[in-house]
C-alpha atoms as a PDB file:
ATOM      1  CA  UNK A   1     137.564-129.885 -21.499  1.00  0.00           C
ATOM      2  CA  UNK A   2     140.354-129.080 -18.508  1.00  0.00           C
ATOM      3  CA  UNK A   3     142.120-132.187 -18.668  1.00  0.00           C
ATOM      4  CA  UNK A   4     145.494-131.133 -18.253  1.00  0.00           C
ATOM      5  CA  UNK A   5     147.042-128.196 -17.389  1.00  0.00           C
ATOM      6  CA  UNK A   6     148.236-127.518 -20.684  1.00  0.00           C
ATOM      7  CA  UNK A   7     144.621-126.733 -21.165  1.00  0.00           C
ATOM      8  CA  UNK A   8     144.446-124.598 -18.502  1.00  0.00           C
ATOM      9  CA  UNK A   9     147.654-122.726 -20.203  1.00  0.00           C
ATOM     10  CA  UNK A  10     146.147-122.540 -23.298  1.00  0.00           C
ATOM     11  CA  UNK A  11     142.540-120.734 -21.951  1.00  0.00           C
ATOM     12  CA  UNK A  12     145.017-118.417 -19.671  1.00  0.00           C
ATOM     13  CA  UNK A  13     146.646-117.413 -22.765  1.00  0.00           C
ATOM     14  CA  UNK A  14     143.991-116.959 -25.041  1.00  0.00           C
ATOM     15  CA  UNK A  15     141.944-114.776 -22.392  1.00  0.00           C
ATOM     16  CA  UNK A  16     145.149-112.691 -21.771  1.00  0.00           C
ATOM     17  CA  UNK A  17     145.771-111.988 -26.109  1.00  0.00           C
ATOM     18  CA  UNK A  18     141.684-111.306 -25.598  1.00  0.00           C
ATOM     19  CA  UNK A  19     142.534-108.796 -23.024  1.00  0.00           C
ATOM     20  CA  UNK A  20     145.437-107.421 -24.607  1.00  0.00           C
ATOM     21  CA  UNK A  21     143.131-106.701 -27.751  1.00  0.00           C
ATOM     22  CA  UNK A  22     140.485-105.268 -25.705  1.00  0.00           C
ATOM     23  CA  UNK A  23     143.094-102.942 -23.901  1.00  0.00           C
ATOM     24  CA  UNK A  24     144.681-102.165 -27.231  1.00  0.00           C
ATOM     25  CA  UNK A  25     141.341-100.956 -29.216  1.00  0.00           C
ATOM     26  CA  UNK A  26     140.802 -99.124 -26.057  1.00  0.00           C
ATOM     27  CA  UNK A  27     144.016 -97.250 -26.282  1.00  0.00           C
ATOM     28  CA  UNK A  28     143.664 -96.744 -30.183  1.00  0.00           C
ATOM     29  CA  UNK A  29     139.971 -95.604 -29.627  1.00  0.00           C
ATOM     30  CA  UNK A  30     141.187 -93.172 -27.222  1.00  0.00           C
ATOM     31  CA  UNK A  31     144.342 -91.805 -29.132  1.00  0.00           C
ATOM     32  CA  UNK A  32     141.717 -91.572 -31.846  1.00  0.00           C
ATOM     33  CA  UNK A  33     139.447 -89.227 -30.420  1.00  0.00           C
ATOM     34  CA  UNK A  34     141.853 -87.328 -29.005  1.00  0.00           C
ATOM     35  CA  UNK A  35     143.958 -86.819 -32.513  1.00  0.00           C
ATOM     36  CA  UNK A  36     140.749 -85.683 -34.013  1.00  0.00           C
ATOM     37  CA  UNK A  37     140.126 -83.373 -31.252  1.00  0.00           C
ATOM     38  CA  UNK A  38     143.635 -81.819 -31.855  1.00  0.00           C
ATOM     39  CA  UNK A  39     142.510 -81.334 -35.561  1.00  0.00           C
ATOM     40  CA  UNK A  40     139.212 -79.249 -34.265  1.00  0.00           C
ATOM     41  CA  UNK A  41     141.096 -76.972 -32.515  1.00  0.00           C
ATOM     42  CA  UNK A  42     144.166 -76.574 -34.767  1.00  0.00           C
ATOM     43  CA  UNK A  43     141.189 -75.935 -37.371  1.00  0.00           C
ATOM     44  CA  UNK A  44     139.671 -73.298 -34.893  1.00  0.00           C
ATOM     45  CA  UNK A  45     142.968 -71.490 -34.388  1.00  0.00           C
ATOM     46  CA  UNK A  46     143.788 -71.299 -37.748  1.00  0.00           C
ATOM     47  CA  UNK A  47     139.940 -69.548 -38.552  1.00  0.00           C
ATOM     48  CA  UNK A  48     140.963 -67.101 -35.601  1.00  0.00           C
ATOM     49  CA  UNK A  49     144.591 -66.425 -36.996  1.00  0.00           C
ATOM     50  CA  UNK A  50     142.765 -65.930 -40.552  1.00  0.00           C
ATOM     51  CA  UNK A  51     140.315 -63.434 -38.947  1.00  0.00           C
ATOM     52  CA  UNK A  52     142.881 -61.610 -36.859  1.00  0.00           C
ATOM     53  CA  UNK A  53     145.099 -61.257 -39.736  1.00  0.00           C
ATOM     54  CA  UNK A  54     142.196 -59.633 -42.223  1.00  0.00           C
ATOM     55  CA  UNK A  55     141.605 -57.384 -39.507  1.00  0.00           C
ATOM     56  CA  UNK A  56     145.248 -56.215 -38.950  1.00  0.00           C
ATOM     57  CA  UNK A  57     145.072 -55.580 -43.106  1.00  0.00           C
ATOM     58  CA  UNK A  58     142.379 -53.557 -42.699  1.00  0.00           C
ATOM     59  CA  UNK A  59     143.649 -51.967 -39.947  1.00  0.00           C
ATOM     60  CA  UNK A  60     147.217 -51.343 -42.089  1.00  0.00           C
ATOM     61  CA  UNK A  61     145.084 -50.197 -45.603  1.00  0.00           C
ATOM     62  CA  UNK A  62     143.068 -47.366 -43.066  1.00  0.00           C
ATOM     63  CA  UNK A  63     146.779 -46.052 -41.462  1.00  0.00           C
ATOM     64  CA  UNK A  64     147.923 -45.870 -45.126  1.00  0.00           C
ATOM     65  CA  UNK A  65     145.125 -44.056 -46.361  1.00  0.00           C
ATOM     66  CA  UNK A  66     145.369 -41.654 -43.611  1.00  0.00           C
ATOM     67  CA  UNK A  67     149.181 -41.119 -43.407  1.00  0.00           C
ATOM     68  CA  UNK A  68     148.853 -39.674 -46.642  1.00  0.00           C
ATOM     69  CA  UNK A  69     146.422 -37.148 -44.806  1.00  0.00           C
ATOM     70  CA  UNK A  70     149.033 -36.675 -42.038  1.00  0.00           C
ATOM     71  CA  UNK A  71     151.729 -34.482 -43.117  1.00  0.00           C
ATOM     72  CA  UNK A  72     149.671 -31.052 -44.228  1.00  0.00           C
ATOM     73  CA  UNK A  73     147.593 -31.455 -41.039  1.00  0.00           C
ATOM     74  CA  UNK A  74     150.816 -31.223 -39.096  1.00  0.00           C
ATOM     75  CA  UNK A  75     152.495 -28.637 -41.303  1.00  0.00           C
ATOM     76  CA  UNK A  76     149.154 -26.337 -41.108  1.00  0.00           C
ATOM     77  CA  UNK A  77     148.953 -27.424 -37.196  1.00  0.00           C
ATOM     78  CA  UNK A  78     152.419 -26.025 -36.462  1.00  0.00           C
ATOM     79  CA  UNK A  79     151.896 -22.952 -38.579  1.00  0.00           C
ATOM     80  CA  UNK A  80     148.517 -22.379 -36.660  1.00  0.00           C
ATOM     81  CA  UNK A  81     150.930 -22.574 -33.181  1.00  0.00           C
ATOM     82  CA  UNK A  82     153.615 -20.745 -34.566  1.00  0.00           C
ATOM     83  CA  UNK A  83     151.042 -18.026 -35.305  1.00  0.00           C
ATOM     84  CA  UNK A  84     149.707 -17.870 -31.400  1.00  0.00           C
ATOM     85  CA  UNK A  85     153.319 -17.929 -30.519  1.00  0.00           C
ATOM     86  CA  UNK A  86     153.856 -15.046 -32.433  1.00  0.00           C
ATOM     87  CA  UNK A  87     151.207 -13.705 -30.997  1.00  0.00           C
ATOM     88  CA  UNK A  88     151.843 -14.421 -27.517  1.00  0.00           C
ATOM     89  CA  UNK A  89     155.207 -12.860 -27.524  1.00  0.00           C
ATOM     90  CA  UNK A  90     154.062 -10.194 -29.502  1.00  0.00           C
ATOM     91  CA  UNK A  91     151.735  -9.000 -26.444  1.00  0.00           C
ATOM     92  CA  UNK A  92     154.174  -9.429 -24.096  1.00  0.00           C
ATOM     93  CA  UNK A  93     156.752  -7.486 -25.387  1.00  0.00           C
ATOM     94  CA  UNK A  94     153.796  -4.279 -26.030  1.00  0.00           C
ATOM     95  CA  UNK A  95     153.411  -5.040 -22.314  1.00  0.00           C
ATOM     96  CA  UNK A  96     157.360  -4.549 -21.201  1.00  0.00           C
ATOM     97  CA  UNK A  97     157.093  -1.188 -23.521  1.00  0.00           C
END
């Protein structure tokens, strides 16, 4: 079978392109697995950036509703100070008199 050491050539070379092969499938396994595992969590972020963005509409439909709420609770708040102000300086000047 070893005869000559083109022989011995030829079965170094084949067992290196066998090893090279190996290797190779290895290294495409492994890029593989680890492409598919950078699809689960792109998938998982993009479920959690969904979520977090129907929250923040919720969120912005609820500060709508209520800002339309805000304006004569601030108009009757500052009448209802105005009111104790009045009052206030009304009993202080009775007490300079």
């Amino acid at each position: 079978m070893l005869t000559t050491s083109k022989d011995i050539l030829w079965l170094s070379l084949s067992l290196v392109i066998l090893l090279i092969g190996i290797t190779s499938a290895w290294g495409i396994f492994y890029f593989v697995m680890i492409l598919r595992d950078t699809k689960a969590i792109t998938k998982s972020f993009k479920k959690k950036m969904a979520l977090i963005d129907q929250i923040l509409e919720t969120v912005k439909k609820k500060v709508e509703t209520t800002a339309s709420y805000l304006p004569p609770l601030i108009e009757a708040s500052g009448k209802i100070a105005e009111k104790f102000w009045d009052k206030k300086t009304e009993k202080k000047n009775k007490k300079e008199k």
